[in-house]
Protein backbone atom coordinates (compact mmCIF):
# COMPACT_ATOMS: atom_id res chain seq x y z
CA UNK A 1 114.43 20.92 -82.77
CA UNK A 2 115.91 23.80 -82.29
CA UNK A 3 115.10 27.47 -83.89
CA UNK A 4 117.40 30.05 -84.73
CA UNK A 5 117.06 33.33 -85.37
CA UNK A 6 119.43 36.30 -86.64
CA UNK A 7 118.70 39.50 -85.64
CA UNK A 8 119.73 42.91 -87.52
CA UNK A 9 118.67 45.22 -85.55
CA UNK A 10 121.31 48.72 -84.91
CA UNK A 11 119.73 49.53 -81.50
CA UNK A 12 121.11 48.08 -78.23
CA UNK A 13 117.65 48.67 -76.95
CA UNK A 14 115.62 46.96 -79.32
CA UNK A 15 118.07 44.26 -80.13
CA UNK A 16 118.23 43.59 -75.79
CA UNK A 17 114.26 42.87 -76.42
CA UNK A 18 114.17 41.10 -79.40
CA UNK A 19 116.79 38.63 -77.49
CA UNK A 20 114.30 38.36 -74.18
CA UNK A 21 111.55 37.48 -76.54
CA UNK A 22 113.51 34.78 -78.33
CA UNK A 23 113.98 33.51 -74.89
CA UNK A 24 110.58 33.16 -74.58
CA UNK A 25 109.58 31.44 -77.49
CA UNK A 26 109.93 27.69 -77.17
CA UNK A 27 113.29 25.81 -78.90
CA UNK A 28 113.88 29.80 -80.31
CA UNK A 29 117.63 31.08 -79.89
CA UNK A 30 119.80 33.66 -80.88
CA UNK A 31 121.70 32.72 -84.08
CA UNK A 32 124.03 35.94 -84.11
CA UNK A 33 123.52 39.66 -84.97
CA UNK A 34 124.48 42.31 -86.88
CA UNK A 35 123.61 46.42 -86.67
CA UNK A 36 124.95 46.58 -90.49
CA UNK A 37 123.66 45.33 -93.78
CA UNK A 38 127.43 43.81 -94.64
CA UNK A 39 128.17 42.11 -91.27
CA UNK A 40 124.52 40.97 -91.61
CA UNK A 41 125.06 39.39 -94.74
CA UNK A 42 127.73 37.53 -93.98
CA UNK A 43 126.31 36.32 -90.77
CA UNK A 44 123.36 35.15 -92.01
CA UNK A 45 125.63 33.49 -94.66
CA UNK A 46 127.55 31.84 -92.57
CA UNK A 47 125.23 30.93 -89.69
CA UNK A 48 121.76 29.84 -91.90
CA UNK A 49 119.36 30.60 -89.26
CA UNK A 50 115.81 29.47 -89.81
CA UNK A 51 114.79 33.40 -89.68
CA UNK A 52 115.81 36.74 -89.29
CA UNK A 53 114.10 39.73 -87.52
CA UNK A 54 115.72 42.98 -89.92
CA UNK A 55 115.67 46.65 -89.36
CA UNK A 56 115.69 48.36 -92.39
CA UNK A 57 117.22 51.51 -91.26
CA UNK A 58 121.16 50.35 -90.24
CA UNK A 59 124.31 51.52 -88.94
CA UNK A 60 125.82 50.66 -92.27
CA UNK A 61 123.23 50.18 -95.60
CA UNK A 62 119.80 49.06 -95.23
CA UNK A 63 117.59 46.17 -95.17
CA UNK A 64 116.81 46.18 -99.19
CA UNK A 65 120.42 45.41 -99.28
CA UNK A 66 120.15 42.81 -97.03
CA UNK A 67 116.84 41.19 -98.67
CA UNK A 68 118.47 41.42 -102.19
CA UNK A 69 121.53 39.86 -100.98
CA UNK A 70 120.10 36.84 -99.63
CA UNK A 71 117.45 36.90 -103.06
CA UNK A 72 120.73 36.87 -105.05
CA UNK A 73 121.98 34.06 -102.99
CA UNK A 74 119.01 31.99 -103.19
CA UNK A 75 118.84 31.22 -99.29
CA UNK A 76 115.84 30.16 -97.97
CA UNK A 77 114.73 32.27 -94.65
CA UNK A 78 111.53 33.44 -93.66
CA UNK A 79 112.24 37.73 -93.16
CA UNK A 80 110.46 39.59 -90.76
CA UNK A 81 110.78 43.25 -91.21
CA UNK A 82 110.58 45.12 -88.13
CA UNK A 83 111.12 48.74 -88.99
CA UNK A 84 109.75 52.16 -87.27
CA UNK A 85 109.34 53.24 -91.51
CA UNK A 86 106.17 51.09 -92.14
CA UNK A 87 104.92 52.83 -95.45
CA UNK A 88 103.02 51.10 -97.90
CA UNK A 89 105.73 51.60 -100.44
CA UNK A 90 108.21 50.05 -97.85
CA UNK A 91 106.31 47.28 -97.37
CA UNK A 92 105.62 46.58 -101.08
CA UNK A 93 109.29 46.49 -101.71
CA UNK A 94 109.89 44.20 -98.99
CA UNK A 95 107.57 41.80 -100.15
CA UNK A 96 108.69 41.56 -103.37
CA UNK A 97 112.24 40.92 -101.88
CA UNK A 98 111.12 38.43 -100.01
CA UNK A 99 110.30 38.79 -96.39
CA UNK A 100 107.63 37.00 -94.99
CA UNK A 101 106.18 39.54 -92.92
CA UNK A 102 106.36 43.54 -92.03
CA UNK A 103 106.07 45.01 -89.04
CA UNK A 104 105.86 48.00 -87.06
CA UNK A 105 108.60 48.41 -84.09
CA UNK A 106 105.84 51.04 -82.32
CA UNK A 107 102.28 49.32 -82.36
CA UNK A 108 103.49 45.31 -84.02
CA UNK A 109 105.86 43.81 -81.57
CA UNK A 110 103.33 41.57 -80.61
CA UNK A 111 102.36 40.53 -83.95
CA UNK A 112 106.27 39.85 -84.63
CA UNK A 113 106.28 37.44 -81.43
CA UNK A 114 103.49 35.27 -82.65
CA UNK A 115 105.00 35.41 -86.39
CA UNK A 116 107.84 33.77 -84.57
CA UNK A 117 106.62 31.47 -82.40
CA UNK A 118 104.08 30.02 -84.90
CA UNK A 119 107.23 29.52 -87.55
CA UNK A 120 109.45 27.63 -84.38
CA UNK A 121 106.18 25.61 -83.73
């Protein structure tokens, strides 16, 4: 079956990797993306992927907004926060939004991967 994924992620760079690891991940594909909380919102809306890698620092809003948004909307989709802001307090608020998992963009890639792979399993 397949598995897709919605990724909210502002950086070319980082959003070109994400993409090469969803190609790695068995029955995993690219559901859309979005660098901005709004277009994210609405694409995750529209498109009701079975998960969504977010940023929380965006071109437009944040990643709260995006986390309340879908709370308020009562959609169902396991959140993994991949930020380069991994604070404690961050990660609380997340949480209680909530995403599924948190993760750190320098040292947690990895750990995001297997998050993943284990939910398209």
């Amino acid at each position: 079956m397949p598995f897709k994924v919605f990724l909210v992620e502002d950086s070319p760079l980082l959003r070109s990797r994400l993409e090469a690891m969803l190609g790695a991940i068995a029955g995993a594909s690219l559901a859309g993306h979005a660098s901005g909380a709004k277009a994210a919102i609405a694409g995750i809306l529209a498109g009701r992927p079975d998960a969504v890698v977010l940023d929380l620092h965006l071109d437009e809003g944040n990643g709260f907004d995006v986390l309340k948004a879908l709370q308020d909307a009562s959609i169902q989709v396991a959140v993994y926060v991949l930020t380069n802001f991994p604070s404690e307090p961050h990660r609380r608020k997340a949480a209680g939004l909530g995403a599924r998992g948190f993760f750190d963009k320098s040292s947690e890639f990895e750990r995001l991967r297997e998050a993943l792979a284990a939910l398209a399993a």
